[in-house]
PDB file of N, CA and C in Angstrom:
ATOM      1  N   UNK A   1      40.297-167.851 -79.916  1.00  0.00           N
ATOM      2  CA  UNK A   1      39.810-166.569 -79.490  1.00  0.00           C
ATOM      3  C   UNK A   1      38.636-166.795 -78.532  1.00  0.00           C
ATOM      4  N   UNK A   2      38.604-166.203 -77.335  1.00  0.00           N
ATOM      5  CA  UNK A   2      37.461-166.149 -76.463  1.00  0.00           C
ATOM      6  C   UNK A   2      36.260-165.454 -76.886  1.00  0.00           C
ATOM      7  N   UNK A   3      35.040-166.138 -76.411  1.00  0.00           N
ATOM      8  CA  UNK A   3      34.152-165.668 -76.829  1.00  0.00           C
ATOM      9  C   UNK A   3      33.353-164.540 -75.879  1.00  0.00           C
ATOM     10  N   UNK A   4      33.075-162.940 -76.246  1.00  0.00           N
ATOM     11  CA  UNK A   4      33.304-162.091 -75.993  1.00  0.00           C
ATOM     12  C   UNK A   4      31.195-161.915 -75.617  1.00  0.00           C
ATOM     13  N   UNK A   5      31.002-161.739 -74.033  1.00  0.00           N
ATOM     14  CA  UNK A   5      29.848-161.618 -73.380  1.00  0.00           C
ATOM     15  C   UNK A   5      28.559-160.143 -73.852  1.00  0.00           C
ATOM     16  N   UNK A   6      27.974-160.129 -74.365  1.00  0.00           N
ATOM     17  CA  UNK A   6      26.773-158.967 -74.457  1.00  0.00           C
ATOM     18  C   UNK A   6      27.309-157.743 -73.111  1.00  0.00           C
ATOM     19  N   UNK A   7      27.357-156.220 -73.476  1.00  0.00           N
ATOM     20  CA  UNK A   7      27.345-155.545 -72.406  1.00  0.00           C
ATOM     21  C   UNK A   7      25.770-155.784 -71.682  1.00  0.00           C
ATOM     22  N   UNK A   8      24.897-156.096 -72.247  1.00  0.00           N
ATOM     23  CA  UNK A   8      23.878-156.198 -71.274  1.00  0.00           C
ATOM     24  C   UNK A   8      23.940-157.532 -70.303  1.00  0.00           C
ATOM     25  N   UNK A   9      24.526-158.282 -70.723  1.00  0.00           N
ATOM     26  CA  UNK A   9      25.130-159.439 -69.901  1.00  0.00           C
ATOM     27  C   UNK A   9      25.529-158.961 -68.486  1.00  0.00           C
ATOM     28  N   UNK A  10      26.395-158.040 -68.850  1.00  0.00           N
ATOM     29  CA  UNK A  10      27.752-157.459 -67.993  1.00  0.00           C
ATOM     30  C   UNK A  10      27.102-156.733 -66.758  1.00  0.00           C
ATOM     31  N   UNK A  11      26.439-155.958 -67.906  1.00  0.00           N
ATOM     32  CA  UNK A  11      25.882-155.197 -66.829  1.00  0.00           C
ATOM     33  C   UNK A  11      24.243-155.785 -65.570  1.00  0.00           C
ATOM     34  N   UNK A  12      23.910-156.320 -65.885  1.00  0.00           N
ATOM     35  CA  UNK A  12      22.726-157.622 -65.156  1.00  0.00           C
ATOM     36  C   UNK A  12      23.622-158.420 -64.047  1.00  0.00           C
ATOM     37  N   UNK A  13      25.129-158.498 -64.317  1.00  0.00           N
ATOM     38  CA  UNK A  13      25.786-159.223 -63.380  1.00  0.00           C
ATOM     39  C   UNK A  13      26.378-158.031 -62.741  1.00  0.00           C
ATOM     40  N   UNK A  14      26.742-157.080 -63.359  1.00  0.00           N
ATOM     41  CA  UNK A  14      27.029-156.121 -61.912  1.00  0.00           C
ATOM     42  C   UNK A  14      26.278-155.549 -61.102  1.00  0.00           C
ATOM     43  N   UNK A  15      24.617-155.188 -61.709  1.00  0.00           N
ATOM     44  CA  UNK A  15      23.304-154.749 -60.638  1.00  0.00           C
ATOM     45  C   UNK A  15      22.918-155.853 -59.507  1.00  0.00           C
ATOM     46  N   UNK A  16      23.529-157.533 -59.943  1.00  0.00           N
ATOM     47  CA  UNK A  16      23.195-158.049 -59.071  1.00  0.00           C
ATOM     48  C   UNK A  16      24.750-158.509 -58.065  1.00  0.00           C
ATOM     49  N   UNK A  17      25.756-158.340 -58.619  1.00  0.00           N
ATOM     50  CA  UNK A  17      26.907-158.117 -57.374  1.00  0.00           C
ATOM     51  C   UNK A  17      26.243-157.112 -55.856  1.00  0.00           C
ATOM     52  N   UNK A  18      26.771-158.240 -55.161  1.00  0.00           N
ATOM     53  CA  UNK A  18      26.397-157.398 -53.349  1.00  0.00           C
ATOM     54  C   UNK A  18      27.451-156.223 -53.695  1.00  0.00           C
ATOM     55  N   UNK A  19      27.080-155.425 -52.663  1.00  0.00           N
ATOM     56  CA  UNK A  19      27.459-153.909 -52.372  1.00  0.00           C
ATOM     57  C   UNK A  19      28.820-154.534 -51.714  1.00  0.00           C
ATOM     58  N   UNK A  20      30.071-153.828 -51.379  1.00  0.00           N
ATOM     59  CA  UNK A  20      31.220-154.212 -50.953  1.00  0.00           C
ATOM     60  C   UNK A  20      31.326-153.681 -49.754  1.00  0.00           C
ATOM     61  N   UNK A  21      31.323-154.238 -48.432  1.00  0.00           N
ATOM     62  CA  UNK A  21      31.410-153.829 -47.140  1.00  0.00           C
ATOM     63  C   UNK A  21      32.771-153.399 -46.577  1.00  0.00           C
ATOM     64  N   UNK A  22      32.901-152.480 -46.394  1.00  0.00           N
ATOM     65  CA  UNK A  22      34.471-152.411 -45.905  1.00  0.00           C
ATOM     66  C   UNK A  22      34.660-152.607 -44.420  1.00  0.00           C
ATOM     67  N   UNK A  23      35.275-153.356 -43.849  1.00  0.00           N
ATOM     68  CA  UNK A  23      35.995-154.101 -42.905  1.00  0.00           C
ATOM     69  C   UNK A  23      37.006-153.970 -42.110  1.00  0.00           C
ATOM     70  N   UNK A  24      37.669-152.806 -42.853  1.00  0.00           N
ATOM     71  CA  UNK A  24      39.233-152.200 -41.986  1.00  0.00           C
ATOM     72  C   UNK A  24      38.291-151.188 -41.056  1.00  0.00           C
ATOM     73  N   UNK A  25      38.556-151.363 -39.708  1.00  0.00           N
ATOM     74  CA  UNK A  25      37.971-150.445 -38.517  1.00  0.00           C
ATOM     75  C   UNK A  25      38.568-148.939 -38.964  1.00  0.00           C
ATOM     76  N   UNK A  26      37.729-148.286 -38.532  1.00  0.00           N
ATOM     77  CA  UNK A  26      37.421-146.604 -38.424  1.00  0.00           C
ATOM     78  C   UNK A  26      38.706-145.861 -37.688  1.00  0.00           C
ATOM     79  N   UNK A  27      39.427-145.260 -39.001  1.00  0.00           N
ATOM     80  CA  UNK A  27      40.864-145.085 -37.573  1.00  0.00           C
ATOM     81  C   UNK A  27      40.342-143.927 -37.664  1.00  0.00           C
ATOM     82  N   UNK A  28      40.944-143.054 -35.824  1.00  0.00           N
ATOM     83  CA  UNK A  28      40.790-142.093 -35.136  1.00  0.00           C
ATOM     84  C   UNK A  28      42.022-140.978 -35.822  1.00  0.00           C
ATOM     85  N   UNK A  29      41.424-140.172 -35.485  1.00  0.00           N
ATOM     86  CA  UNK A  29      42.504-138.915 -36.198  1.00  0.00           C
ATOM     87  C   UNK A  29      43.943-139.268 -34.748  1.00  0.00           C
ATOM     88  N   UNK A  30      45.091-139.108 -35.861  1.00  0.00           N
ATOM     89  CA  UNK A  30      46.507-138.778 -35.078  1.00  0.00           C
ATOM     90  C   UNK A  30      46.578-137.646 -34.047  1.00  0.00           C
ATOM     91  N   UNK A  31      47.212-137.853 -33.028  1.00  0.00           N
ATOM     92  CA  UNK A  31      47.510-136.889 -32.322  1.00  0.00           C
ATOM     93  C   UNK A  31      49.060-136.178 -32.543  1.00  0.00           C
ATOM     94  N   UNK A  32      49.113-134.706 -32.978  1.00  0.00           N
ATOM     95  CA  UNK A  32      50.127-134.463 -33.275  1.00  0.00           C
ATOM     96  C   UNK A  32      50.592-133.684 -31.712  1.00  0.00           C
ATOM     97  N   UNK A  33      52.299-133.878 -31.469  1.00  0.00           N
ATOM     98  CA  UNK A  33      52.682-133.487 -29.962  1.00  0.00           C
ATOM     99  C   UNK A  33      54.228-132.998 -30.330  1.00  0.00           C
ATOM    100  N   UNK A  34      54.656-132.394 -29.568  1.00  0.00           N
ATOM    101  CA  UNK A  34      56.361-131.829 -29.388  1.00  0.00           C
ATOM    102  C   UNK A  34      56.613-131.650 -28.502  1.00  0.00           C
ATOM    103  N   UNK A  35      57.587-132.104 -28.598  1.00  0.00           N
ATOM    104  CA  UNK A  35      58.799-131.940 -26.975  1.00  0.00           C
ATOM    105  C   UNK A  35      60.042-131.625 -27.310  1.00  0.00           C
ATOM    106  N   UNK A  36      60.327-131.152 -26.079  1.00  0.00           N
ATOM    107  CA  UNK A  36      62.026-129.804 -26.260  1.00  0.00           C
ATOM    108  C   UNK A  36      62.716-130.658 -26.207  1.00  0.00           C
ATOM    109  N   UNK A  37      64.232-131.241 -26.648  1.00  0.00           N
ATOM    110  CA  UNK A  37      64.984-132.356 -26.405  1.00  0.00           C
ATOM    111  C   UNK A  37      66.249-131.577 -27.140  1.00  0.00           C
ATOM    112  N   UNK A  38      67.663-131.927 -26.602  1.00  0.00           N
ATOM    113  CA  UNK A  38      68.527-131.335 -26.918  1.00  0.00           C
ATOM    114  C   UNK A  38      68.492-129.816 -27.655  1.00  0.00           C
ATOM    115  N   UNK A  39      67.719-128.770 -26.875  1.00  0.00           N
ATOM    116  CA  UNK A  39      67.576-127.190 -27.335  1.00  0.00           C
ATOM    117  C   UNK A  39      66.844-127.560 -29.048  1.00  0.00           C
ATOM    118  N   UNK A  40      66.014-128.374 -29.210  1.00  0.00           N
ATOM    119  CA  UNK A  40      65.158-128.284 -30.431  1.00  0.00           C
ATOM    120  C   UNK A  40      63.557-128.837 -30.299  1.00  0.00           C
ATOM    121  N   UNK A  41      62.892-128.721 -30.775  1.00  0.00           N
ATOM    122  CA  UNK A  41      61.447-128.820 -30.816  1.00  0.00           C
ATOM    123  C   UNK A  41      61.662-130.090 -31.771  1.00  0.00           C
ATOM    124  N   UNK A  42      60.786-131.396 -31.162  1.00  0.00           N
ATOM    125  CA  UNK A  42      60.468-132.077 -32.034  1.00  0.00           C
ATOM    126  C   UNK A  42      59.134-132.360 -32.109  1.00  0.00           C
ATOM    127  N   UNK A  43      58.921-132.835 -33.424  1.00  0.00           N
ATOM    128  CA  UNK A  43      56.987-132.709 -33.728  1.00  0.00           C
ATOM    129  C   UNK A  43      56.835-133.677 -34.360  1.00  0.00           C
ATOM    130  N   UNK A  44      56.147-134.497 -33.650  1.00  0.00           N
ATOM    131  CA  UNK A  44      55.621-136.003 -34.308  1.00  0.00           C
ATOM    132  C   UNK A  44      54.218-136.318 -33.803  1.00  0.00           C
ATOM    133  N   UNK A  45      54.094-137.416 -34.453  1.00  0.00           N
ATOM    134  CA  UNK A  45      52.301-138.518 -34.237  1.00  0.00           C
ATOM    135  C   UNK A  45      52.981-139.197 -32.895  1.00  0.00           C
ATOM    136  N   UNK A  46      51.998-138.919 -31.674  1.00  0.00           N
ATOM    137  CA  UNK A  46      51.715-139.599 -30.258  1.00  0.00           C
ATOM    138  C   UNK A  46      51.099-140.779 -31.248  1.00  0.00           C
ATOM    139  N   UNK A  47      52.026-142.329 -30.413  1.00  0.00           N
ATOM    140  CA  UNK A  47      51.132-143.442 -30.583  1.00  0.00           C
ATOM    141  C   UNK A  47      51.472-144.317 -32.190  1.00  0.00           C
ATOM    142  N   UNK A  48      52.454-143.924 -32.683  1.00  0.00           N
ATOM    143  CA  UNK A  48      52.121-143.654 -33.868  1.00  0.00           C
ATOM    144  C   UNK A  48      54.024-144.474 -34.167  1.00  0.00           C
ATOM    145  N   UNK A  49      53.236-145.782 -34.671  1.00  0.00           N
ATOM    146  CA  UNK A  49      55.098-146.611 -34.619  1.00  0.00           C
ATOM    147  C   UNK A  49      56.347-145.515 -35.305  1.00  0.00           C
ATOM    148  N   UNK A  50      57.700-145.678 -34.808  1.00  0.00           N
ATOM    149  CA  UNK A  50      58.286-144.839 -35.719  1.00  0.00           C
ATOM    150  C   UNK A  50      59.037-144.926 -36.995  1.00  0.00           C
ATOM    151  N   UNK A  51      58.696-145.957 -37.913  1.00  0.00           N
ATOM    152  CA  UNK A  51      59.121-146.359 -39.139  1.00  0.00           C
ATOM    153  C   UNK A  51      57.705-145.668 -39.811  1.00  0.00           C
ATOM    154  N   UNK A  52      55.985-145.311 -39.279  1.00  0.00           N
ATOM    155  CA  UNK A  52      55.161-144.609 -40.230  1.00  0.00           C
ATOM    156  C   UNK A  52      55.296-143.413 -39.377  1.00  0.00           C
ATOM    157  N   UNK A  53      55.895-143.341 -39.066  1.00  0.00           N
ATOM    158  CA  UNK A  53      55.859-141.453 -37.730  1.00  0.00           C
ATOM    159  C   UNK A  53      56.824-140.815 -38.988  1.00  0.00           C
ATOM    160  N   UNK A  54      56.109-139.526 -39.113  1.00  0.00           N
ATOM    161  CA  UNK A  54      56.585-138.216 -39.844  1.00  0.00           C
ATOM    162  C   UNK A  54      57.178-137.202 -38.429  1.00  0.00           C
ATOM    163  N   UNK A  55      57.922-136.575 -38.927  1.00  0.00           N
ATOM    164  CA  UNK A  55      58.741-135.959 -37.321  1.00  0.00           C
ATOM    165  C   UNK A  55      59.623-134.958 -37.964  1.00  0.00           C
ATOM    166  N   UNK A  56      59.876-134.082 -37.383  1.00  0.00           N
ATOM    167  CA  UNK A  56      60.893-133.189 -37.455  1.00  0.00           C
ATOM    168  C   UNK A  56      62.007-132.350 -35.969  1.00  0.00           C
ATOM    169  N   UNK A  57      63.142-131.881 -36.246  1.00  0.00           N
ATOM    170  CA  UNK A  57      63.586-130.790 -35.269  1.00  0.00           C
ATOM    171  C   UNK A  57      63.904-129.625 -35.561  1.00  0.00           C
ATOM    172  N   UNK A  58      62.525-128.741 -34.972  1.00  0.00           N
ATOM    173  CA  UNK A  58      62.502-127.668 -35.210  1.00  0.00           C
ATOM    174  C   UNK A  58      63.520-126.551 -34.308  1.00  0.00           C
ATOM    175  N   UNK A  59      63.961-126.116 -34.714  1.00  0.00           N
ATOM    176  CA  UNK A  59      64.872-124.800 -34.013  1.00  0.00           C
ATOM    177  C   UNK A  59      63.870-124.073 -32.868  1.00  0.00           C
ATOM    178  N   UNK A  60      63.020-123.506 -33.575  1.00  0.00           N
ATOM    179  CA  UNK A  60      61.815-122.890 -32.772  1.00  0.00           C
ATOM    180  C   UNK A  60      60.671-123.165 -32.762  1.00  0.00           C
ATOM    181  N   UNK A  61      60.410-122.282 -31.959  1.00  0.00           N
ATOM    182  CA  UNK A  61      58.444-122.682 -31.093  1.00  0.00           C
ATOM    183  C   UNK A  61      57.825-122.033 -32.415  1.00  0.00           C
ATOM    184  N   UNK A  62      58.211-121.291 -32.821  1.00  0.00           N
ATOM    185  CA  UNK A  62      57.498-120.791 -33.839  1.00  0.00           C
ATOM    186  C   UNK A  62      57.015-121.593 -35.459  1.00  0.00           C
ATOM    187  N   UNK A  63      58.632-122.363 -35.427  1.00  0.00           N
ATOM    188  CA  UNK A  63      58.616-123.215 -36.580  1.00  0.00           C
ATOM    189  C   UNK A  63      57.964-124.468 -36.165  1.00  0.00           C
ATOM    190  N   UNK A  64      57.920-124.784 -34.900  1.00  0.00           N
ATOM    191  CA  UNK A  64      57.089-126.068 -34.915  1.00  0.00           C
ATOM    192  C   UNK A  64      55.944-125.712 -34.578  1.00  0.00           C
ATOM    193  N   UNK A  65      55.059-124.525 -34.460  1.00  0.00           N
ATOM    194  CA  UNK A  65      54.003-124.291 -34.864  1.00  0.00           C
ATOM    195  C   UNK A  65      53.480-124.364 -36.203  1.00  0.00           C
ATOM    196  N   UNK A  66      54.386-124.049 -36.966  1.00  0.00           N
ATOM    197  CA  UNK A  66      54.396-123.787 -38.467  1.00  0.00           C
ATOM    198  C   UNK A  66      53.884-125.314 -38.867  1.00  0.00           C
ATOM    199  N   UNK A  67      55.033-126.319 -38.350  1.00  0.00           N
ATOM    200  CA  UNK A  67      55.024-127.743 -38.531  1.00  0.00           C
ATOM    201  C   UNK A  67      54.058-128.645 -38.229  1.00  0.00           C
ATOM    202  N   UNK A  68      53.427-128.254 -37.159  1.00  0.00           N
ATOM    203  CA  UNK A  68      52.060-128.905 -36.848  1.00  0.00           C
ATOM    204  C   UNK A  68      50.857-128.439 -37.423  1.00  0.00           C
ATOM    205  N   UNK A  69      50.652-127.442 -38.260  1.00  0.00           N
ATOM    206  CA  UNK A  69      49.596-126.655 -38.800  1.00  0.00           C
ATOM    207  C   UNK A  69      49.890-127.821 -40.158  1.00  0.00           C
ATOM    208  N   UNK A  70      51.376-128.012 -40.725  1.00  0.00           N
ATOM    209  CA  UNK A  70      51.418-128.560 -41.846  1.00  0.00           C
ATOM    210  C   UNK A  70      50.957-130.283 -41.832  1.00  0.00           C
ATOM    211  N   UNK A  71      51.127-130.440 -40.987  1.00  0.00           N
ATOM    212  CA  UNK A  71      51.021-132.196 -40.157  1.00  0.00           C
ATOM    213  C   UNK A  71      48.997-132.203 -40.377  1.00  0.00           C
ATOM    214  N   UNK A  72      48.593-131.222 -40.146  1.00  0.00           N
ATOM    215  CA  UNK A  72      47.717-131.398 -39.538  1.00  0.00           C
ATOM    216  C   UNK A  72      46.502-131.042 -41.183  1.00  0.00           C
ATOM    217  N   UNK A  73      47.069-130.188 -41.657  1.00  0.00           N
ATOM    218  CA  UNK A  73      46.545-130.035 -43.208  1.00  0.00           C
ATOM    219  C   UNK A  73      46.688-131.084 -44.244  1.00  0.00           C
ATOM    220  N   UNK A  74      48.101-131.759 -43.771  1.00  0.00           N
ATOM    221  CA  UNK A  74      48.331-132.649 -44.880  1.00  0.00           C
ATOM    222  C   UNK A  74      48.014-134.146 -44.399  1.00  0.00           C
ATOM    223  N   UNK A  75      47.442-134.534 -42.956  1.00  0.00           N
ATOM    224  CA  UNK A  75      46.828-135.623 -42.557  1.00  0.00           C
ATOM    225  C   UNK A  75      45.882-135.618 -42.059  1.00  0.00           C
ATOM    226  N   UNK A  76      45.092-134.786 -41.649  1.00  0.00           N
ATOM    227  CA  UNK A  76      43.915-134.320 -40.866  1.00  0.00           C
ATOM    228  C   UNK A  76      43.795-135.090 -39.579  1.00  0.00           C
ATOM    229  N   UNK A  77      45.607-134.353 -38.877  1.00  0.00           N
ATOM    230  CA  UNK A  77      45.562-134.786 -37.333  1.00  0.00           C
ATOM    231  C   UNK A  77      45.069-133.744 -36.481  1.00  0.00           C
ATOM    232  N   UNK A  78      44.867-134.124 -34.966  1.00  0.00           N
ATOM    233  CA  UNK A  78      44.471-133.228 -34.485  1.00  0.00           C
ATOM    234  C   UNK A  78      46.038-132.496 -33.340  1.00  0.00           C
ATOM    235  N   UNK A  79      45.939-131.651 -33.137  1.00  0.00           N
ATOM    236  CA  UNK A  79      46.600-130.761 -32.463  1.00  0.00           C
ATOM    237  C   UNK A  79      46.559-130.858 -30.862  1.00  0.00           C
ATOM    238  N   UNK A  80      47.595-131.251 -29.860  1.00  0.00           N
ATOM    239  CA  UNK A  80      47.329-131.708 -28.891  1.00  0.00           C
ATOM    240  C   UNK A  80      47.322-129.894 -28.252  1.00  0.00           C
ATOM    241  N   UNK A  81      46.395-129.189 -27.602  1.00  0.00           N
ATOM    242  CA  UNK A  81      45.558-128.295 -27.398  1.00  0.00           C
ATOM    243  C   UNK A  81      46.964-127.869 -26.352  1.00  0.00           C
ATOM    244  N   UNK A  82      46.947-128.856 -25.423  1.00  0.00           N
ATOM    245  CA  UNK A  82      48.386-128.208 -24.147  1.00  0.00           C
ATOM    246  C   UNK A  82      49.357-127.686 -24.627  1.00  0.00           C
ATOM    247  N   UNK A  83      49.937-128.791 -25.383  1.00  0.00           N
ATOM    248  CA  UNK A  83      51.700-128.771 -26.385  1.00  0.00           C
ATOM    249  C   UNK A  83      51.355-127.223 -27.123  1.00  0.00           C
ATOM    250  N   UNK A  84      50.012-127.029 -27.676  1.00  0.00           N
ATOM    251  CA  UNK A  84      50.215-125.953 -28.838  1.00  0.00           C
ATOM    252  C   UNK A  84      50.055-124.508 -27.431  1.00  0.00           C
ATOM    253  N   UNK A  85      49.755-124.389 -26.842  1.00  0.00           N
ATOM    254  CA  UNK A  85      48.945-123.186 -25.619  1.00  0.00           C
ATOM    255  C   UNK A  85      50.646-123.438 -25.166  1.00  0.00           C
ATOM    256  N   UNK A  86      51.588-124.414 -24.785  1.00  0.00           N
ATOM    257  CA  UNK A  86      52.907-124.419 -24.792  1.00  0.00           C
ATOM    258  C   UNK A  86      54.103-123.692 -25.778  1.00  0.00           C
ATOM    259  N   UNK A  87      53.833-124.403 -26.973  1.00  0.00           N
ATOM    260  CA  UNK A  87      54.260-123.036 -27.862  1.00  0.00           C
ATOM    261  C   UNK A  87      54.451-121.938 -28.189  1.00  0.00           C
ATOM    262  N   UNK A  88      52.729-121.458 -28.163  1.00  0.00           N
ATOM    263  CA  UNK A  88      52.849-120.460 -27.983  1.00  0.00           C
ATOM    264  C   UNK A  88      53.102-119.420 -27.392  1.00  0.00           C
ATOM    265  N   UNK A  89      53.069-119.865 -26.055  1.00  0.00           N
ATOM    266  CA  UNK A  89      53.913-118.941 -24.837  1.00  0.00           C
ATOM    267  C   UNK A  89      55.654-119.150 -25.175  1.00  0.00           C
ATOM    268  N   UNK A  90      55.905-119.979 -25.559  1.00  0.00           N
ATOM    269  CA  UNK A  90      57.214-119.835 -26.209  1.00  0.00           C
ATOM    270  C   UNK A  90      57.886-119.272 -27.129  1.00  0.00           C
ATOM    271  N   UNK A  91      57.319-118.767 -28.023  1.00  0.00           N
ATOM    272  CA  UNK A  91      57.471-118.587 -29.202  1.00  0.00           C
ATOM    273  C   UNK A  91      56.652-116.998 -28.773  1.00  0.00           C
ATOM    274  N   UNK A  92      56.121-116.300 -28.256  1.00  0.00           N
ATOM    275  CA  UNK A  92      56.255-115.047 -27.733  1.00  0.00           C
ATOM    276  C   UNK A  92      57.228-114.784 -26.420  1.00  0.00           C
ATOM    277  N   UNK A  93      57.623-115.723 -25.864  1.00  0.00           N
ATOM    278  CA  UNK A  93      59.241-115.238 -25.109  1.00  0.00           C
ATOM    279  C   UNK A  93      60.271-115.517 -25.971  1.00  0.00           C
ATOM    280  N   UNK A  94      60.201-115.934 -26.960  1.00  0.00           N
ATOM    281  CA  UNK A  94      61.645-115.887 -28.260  1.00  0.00           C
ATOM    282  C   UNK A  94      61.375-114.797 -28.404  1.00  0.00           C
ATOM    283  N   UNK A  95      60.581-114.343 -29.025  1.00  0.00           N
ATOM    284  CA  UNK A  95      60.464-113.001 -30.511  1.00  0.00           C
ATOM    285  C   UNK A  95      59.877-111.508 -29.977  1.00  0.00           C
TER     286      UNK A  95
END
């Protein structure tokens, strides 16, 4: 049977453990973008390899508005400002 250390032991060796520096660089928020391709809206991460790229084809300007609001809540990407001011002029000549 091992012989089992004092918590005050334990704890004297963790006040003197260094602080843990983290090392993986500062990633930049995703850029989320869509483009019209065969009569559908697709909405994916600009830049962004496509085996980790989340993406969809949306029917409409409206739904891939929908889709980038969700992209953008559930990764905290940013919204490419043109593509969406694009949409939306689209998606009021649909409806």
């Amino acid at each position: 049977m091992a012989k089992r250390t004092k918590k005050s032991a334990e704890n004297k060796v963790a006040k003197t453990a260094a602080p843990a520096v983290e090392t993986t660089p500062a990633t930049t928020p995703k850029l989320i973008v869509a483009q019209r391709k065969f009569n559908r809206w697709y909405v994916y991460f600009k830049g962004v390899a496509p085996k980790d790229n989340v993406g969809c084809g949306c029917k409409t300007a409206k739904s891939a508005m929908r889709y980038m609001h969700l992209l953008k809540a559930r990764y905290g990407a940013t919204i490419s400002q043109n593509i969406y001011d694009r949409l939306q002029f689209e998606a009021q000549r649909e409806g």
